[in-house]
PDB file of N, CA and C in Angstrom:
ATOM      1  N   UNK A   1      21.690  89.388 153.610  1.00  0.00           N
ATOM      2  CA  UNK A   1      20.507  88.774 153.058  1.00  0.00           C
ATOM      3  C   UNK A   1      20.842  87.351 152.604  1.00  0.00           C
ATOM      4  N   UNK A   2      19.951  86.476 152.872  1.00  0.00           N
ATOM      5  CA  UNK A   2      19.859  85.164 152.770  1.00  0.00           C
ATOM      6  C   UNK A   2      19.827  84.722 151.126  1.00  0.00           C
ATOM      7  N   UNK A   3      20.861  84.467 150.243  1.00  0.00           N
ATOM      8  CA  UNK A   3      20.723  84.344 148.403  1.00  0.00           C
ATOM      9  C   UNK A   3      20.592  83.255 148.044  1.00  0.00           C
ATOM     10  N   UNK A   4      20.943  82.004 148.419  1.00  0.00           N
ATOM     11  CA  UNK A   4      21.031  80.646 148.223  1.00  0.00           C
ATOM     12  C   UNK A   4      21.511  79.533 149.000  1.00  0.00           C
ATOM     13  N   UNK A   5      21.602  78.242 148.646  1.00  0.00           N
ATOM     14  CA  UNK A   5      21.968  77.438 149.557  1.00  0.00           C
ATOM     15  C   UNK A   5      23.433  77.058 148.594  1.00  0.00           C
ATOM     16  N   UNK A   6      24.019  76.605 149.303  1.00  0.00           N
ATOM     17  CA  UNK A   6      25.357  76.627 148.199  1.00  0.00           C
ATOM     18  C   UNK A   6      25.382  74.981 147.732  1.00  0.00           C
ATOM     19  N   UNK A   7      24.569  74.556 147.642  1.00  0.00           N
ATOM     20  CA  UNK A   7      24.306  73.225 146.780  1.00  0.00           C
ATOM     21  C   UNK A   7      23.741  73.558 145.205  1.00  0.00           C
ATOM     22  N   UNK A   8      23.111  75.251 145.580  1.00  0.00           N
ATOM     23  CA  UNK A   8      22.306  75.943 144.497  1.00  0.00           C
ATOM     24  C   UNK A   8      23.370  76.647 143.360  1.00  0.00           C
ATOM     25  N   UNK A   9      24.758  76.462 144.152  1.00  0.00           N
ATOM     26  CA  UNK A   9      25.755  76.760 143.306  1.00  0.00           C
ATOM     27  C   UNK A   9      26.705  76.034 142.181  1.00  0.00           C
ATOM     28  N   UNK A  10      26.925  76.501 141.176  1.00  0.00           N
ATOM     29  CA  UNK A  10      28.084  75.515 140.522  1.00  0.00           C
ATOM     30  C   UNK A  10      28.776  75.188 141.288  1.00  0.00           C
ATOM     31  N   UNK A  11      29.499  73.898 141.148  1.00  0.00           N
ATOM     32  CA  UNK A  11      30.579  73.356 141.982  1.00  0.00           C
ATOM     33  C   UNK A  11      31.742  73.883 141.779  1.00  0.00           C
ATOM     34  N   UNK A  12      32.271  74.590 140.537  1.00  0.00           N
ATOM     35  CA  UNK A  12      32.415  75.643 140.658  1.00  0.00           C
ATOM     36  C   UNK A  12      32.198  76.639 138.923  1.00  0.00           C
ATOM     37  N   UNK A  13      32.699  77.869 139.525  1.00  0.00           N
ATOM     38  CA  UNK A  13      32.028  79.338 138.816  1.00  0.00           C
ATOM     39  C   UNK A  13      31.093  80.305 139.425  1.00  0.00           C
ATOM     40  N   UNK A  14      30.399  80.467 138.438  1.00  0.00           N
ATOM     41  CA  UNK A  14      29.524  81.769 139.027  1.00  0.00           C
ATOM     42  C   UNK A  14      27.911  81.545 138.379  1.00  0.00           C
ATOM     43  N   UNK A  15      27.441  82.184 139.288  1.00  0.00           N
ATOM     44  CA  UNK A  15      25.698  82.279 139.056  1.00  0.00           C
ATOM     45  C   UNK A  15      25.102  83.717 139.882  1.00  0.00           C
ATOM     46  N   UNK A  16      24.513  84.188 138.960  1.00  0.00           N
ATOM     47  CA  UNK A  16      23.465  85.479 138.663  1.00  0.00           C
ATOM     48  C   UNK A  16      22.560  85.363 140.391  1.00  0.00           C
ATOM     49  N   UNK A  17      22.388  86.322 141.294  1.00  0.00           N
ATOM     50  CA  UNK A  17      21.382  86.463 142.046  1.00  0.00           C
ATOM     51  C   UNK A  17      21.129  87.985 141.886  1.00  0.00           C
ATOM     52  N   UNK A  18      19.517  87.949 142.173  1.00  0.00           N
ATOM     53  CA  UNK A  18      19.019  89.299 142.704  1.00  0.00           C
ATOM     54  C   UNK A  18      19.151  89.989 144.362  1.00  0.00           C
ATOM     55  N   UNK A  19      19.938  90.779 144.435  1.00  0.00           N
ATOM     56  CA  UNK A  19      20.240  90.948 145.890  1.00  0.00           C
ATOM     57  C   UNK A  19      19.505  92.541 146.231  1.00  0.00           C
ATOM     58  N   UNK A  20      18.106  92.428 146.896  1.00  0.00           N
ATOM     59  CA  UNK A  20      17.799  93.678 146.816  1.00  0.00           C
ATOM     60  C   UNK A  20      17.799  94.702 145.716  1.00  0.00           C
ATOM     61  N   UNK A  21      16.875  93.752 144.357  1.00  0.00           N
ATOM     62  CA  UNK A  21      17.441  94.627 142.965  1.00  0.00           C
ATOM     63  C   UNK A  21      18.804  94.827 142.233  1.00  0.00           C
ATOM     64  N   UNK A  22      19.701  94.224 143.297  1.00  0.00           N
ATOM     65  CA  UNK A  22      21.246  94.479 142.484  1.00  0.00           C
ATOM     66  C   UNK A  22      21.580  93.200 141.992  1.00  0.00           C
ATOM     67  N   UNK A  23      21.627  93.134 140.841  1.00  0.00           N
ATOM     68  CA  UNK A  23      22.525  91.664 140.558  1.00  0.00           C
ATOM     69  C   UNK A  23      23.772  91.446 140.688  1.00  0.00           C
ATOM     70  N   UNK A  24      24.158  90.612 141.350  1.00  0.00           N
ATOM     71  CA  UNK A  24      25.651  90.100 141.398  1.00  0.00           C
ATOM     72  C   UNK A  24      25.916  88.531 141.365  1.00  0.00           C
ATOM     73  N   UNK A  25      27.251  88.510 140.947  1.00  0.00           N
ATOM     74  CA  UNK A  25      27.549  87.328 140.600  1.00  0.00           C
ATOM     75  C   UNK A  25      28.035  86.682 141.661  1.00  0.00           C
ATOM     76  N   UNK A  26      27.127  84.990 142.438  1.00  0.00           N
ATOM     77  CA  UNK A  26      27.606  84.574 143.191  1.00  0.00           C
ATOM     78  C   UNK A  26      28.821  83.581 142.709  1.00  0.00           C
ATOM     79  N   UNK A  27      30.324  83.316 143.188  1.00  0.00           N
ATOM     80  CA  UNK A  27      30.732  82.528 142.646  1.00  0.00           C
ATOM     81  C   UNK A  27      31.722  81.590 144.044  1.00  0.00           C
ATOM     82  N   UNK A  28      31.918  80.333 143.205  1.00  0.00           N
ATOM     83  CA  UNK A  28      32.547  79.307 144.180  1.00  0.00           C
ATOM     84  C   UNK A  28      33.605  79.364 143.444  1.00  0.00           C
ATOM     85  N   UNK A  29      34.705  78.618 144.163  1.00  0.00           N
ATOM     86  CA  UNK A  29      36.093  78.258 143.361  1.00  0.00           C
ATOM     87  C   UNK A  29      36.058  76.803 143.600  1.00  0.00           C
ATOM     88  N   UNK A  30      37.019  75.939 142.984  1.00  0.00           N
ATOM     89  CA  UNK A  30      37.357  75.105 143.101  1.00  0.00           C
ATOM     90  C   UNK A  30      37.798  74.453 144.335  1.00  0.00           C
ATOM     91  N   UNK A  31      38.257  75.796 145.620  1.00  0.00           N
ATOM     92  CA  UNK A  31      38.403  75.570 146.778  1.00  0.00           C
ATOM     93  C   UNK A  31      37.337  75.237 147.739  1.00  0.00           C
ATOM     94  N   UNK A  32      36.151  75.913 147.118  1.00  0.00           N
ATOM     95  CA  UNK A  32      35.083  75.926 147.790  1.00  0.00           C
ATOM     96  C   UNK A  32      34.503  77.376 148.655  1.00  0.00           C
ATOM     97  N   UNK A  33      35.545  78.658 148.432  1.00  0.00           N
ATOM     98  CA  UNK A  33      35.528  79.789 148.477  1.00  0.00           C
ATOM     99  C   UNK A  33      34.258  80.097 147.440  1.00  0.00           C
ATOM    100  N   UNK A  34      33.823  81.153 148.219  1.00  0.00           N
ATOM    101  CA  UNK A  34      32.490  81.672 147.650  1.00  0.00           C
ATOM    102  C   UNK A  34      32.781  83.282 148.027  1.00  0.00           C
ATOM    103  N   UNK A  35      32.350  83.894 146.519  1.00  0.00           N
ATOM    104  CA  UNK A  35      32.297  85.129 146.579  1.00  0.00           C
ATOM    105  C   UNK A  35      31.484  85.563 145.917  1.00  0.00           C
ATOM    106  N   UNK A  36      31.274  87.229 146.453  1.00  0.00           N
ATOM    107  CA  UNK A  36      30.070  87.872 145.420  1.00  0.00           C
ATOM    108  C   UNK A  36      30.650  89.720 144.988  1.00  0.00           C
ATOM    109  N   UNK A  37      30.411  89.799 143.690  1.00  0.00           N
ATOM    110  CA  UNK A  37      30.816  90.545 143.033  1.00  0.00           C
ATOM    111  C   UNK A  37      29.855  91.495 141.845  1.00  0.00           C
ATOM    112  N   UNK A  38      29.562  92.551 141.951  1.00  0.00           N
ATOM    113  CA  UNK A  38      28.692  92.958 140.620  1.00  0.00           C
ATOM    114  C   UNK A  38      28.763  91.946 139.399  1.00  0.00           C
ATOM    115  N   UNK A  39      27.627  91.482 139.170  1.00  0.00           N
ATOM    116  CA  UNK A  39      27.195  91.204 137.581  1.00  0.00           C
ATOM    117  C   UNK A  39      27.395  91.680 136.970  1.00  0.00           C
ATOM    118  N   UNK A  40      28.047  92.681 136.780  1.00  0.00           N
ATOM    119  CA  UNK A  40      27.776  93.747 135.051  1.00  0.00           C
ATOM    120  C   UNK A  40      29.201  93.959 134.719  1.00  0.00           C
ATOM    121  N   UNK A  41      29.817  93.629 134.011  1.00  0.00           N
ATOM    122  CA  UNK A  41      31.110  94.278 133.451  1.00  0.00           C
ATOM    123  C   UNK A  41      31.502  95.421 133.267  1.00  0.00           C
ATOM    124  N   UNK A  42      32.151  95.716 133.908  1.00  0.00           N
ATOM    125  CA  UNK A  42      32.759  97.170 133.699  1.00  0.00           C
ATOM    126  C   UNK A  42      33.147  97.915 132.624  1.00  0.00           C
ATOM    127  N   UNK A  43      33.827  97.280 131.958  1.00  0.00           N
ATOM    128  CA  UNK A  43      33.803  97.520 130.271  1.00  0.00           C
ATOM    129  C   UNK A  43      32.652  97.896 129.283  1.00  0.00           C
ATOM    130  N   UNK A  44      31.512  96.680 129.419  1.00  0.00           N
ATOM    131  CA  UNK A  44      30.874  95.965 128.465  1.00  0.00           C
ATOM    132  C   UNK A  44      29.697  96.283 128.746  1.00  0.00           C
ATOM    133  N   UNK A  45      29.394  96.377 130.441  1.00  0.00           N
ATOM    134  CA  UNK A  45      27.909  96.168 130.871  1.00  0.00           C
ATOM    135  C   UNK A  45      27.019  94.700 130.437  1.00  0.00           C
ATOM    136  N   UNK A  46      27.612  93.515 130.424  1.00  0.00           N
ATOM    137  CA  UNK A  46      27.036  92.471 130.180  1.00  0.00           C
ATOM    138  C   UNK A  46      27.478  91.476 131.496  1.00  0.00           C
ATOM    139  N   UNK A  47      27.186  90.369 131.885  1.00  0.00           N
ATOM    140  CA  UNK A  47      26.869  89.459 132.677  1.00  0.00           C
ATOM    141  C   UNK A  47      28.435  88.620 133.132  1.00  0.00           C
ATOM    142  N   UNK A  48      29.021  89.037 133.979  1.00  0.00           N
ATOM    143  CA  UNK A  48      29.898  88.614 134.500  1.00  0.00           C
ATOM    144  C   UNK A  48      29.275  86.790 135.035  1.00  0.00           C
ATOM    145  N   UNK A  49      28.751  86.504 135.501  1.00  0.00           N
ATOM    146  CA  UNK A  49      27.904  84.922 135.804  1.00  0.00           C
ATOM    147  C   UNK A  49      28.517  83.732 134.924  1.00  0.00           C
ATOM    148  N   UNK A  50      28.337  84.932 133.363  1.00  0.00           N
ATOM    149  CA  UNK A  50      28.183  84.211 132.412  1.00  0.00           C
ATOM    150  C   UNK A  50      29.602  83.597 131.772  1.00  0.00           C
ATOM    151  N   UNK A  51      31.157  84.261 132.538  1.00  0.00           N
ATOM    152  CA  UNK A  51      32.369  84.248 132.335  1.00  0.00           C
ATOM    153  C   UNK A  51      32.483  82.813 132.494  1.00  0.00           C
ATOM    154  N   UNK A  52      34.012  82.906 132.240  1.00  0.00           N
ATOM    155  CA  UNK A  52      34.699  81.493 132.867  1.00  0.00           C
ATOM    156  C   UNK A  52      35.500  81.801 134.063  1.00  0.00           C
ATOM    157  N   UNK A  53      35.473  80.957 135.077  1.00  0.00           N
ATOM    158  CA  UNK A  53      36.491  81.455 136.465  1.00  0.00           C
ATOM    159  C   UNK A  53      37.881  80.384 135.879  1.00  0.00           C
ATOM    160  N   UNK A  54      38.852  81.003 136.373  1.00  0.00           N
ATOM    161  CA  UNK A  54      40.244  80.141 136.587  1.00  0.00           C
ATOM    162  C   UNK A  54      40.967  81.137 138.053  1.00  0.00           C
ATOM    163  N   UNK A  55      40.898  80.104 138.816  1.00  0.00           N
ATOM    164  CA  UNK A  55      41.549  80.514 139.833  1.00  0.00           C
ATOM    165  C   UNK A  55      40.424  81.688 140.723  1.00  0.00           C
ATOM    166  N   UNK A  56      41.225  82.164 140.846  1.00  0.00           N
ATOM    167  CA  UNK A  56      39.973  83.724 141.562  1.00  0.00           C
ATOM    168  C   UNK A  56      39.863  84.767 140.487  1.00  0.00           C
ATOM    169  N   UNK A  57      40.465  84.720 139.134  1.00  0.00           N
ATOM    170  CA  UNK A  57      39.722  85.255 138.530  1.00  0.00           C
ATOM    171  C   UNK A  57      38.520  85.184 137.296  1.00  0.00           C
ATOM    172  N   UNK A  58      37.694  85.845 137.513  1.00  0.00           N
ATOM    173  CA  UNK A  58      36.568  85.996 136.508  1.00  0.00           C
ATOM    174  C   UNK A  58      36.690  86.432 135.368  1.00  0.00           C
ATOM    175  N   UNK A  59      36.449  85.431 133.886  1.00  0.00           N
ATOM    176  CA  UNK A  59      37.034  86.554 133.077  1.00  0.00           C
ATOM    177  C   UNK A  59      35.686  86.597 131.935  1.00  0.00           C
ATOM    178  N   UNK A  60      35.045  88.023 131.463  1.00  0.00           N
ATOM    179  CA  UNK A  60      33.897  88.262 131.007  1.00  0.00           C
ATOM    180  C   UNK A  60      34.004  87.695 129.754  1.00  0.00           C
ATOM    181  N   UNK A  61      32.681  86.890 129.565  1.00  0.00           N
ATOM    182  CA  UNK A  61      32.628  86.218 127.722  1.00  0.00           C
ATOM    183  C   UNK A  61      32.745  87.295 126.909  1.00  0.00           C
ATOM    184  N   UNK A  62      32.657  88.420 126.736  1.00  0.00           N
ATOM    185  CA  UNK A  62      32.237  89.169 125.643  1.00  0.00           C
ATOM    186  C   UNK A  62      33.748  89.769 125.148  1.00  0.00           C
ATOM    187  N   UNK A  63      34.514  90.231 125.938  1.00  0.00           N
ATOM    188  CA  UNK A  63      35.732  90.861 125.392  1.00  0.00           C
ATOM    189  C   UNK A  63      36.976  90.124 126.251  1.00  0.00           C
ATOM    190  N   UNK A  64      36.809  89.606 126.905  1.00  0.00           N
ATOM    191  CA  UNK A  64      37.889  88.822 127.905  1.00  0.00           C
ATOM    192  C   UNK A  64      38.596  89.656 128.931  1.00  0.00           C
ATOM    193  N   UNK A  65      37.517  90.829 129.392  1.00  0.00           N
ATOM    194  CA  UNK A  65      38.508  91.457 130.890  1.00  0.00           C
ATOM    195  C   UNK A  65      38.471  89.788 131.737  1.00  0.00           C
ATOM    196  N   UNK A  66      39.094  90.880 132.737  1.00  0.00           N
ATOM    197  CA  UNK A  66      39.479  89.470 133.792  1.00  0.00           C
ATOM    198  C   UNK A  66      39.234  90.445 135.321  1.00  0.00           C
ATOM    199  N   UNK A  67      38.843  90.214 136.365  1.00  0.00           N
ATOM    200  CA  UNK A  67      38.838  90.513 137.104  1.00  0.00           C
ATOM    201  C   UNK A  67      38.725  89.313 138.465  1.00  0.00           C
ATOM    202  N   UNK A  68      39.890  90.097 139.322  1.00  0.00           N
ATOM    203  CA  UNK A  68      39.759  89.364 140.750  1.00  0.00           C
ATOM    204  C   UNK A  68      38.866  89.353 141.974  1.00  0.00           C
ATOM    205  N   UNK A  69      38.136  88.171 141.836  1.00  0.00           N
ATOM    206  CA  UNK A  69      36.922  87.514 142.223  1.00  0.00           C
ATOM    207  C   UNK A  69      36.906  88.232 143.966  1.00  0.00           C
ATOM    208  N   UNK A  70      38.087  88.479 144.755  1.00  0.00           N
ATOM    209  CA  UNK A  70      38.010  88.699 145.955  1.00  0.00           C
ATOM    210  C   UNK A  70      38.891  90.423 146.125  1.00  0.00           C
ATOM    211  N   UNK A  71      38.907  91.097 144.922  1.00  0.00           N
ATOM    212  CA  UNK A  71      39.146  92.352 145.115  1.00  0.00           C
ATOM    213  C   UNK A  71      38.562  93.223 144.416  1.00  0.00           C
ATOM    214  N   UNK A  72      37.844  92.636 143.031  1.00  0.00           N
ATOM    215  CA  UNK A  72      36.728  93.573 141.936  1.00  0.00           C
ATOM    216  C   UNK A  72      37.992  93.883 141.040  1.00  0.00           C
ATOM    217  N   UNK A  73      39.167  94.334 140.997  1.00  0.00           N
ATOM    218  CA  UNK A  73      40.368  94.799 140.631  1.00  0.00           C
ATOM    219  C   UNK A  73      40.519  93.978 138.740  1.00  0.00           C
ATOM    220  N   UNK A  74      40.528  94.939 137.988  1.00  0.00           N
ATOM    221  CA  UNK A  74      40.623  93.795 136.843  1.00  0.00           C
ATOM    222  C   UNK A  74      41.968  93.971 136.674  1.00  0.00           C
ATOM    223  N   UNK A  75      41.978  92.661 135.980  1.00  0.00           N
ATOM    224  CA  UNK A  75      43.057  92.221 135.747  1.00  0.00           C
ATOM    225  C   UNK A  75      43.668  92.184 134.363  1.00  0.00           C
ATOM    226  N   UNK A  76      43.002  92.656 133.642  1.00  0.00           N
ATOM    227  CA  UNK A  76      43.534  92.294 131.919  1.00  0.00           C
ATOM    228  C   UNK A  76      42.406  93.536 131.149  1.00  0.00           C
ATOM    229  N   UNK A  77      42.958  94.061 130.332  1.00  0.00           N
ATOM    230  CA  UNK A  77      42.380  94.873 129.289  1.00  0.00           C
ATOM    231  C   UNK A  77      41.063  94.695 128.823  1.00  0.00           C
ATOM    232  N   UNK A  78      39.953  94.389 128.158  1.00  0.00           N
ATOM    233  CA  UNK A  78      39.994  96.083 128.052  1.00  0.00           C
ATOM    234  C   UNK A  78      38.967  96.989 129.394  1.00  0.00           C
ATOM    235  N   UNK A  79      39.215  96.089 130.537  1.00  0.00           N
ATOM    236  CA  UNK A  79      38.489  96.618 131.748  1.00  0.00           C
ATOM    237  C   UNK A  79      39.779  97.717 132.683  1.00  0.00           C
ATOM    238  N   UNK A  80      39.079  98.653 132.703  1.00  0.00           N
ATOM    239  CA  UNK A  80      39.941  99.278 133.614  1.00  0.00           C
ATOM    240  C   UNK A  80      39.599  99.763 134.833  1.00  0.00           C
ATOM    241  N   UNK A  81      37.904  99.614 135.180  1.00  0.00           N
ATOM    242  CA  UNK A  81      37.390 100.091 136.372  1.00  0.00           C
ATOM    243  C   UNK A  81      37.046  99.044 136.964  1.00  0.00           C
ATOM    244  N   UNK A  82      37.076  98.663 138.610  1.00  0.00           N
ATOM    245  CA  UNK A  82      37.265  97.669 139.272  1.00  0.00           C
ATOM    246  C   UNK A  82      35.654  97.472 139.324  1.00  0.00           C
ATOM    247  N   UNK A  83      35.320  96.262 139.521  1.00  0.00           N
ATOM    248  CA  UNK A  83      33.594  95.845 140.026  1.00  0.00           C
ATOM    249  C   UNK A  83      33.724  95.757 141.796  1.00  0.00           C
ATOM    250  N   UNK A  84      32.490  96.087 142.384  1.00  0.00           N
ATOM    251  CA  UNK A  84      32.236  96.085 143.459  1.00  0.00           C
ATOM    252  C   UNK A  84      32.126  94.488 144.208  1.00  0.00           C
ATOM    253  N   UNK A  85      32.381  94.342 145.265  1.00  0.00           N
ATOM    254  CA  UNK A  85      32.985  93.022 145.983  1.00  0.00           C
ATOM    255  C   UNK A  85      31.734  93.056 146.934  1.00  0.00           C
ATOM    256  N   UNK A  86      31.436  91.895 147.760  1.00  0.00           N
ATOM    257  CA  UNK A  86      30.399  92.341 148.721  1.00  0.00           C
ATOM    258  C   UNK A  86      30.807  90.958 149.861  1.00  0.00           C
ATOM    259  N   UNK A  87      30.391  91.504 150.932  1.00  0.00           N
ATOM    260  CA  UNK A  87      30.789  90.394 152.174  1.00  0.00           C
ATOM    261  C   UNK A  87      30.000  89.153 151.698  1.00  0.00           C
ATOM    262  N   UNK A  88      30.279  88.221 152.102  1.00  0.00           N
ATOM    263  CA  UNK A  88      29.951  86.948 152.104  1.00  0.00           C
ATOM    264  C   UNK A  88      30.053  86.137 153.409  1.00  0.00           C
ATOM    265  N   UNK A  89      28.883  85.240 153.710  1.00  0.00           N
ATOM    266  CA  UNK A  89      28.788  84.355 154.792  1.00  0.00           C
ATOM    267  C   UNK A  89      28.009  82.859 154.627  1.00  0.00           C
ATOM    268  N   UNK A  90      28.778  82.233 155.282  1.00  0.00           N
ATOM    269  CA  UNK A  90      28.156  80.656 154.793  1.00  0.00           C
ATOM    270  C   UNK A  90      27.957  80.351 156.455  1.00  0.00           C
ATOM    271  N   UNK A  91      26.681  80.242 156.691  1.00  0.00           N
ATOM    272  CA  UNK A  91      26.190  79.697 158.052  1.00  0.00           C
ATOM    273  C   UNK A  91      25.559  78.132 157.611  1.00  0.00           C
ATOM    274  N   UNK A  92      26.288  77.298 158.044  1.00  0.00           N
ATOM    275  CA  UNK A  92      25.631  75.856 157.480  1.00  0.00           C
ATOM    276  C   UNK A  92      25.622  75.574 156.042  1.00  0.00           C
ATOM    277  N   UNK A  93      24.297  75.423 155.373  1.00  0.00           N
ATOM    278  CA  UNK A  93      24.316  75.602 153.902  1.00  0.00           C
ATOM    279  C   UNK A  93      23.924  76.456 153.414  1.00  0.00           C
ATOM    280  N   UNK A  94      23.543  77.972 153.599  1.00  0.00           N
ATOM    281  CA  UNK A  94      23.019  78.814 153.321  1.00  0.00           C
ATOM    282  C   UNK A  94      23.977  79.817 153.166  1.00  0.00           C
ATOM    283  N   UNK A  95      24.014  80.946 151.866  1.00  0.00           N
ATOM    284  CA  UNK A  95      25.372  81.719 151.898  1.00  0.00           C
ATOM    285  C   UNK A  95      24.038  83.021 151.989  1.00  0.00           C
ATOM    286  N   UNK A  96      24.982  83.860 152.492  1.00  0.00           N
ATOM    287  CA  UNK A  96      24.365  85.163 152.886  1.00  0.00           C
ATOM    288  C   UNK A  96      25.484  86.518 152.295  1.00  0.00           C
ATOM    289  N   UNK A  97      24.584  87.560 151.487  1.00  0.00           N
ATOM    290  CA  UNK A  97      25.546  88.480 151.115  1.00  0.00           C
ATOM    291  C   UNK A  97      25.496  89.516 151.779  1.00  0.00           C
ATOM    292  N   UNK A  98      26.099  90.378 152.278  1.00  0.00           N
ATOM    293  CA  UNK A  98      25.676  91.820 152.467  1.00  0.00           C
ATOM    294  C   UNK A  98      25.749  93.061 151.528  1.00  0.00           C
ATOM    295  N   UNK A  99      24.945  94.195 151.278  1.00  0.00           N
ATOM    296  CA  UNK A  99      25.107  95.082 150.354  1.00  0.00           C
ATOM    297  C   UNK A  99      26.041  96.021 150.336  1.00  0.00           C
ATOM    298  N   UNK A 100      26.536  96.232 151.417  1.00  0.00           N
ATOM    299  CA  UNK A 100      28.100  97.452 151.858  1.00  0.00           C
ATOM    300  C   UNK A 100      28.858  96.521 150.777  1.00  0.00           C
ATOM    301  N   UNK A 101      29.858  97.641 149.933  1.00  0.00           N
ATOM    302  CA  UNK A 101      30.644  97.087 148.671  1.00  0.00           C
ATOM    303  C   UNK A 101      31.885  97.174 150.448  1.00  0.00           C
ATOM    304  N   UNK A 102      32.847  95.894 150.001  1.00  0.00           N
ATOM    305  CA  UNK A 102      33.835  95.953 150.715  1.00  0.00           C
ATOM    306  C   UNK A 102      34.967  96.807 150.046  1.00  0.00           C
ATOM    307  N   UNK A 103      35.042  97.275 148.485  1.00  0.00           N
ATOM    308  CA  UNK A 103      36.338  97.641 148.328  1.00  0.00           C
ATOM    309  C   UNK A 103      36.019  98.791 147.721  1.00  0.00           C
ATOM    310  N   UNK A 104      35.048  99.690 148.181  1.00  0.00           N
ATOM    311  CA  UNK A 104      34.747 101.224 147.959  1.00  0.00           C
ATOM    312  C   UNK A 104      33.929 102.367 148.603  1.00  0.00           C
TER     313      UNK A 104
END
C-alpha cells in the first residue's frame, strides 16, 4: 500500500501512518534507509514515532526500550517482546509498505 511520499518524511526519524487500520512507524535514517515497524511499544503500548532514532535503533520516550528499526528485536530493557517489521518499497518518491510482518 501506497503511505507517503518520502519528502513527507523526517529527514530523519520516524512518523506515525495508518496502514489499513494498523499504525506503524514509518522511519528514515540518516542513510536514507526507510523502514516500517509497529507503532506501539511493546512494553508500554505508547507511540514508538514519537522516540528518538540513533542509528537503526528506535528508542521509546516513555521508558527508554530500544529496539532495532530493521529486525523489531529490542534492544535494551524494559522491552522484551520484539515489534513487528513490515516490507518496505521506494518506487521514485513514493514509499510503499506491505502488511505480511517480515519477522513473524
Amino acid at each position: 500500500m501506497r503511505v507517503c511520499r518520502v519528502d513527507e518524511l523526517p529527514s530523519v526519524g520516524a512518523a506515525a501512518a495508518d496502514v489499513y487500520g494498523q499504525v506503524m512507524a514509518i522511519v528514515r535514517t540518516q542513510e536514507g534507509e526507510i523502514y516500517a515497524l509497529d507503532d506501539t511499544c511493546s512494553h508500554a503500548n505508547v507511540s514508538l514515532s514519537e522516540g528518538e532514532l540513533e542509528g537503526h535503533t528506535l528508542e521509546c520516550w516513555l521508558h527508554g526500550s530500544r529496539f532495532d528499526i530493521r529486525t523489531g528485536d529490542p534492544s535494551g530493557p524494559p522491552a522484551t517482546v520484539p515489534v513487528n517489521v513490515y516490507p518496505v518499497k521506494v518506487a521514485g518518491d513514493e514509499v510503499f509498505v506491505g502488511t505480511t510482518p517480515l519477522n513473524h
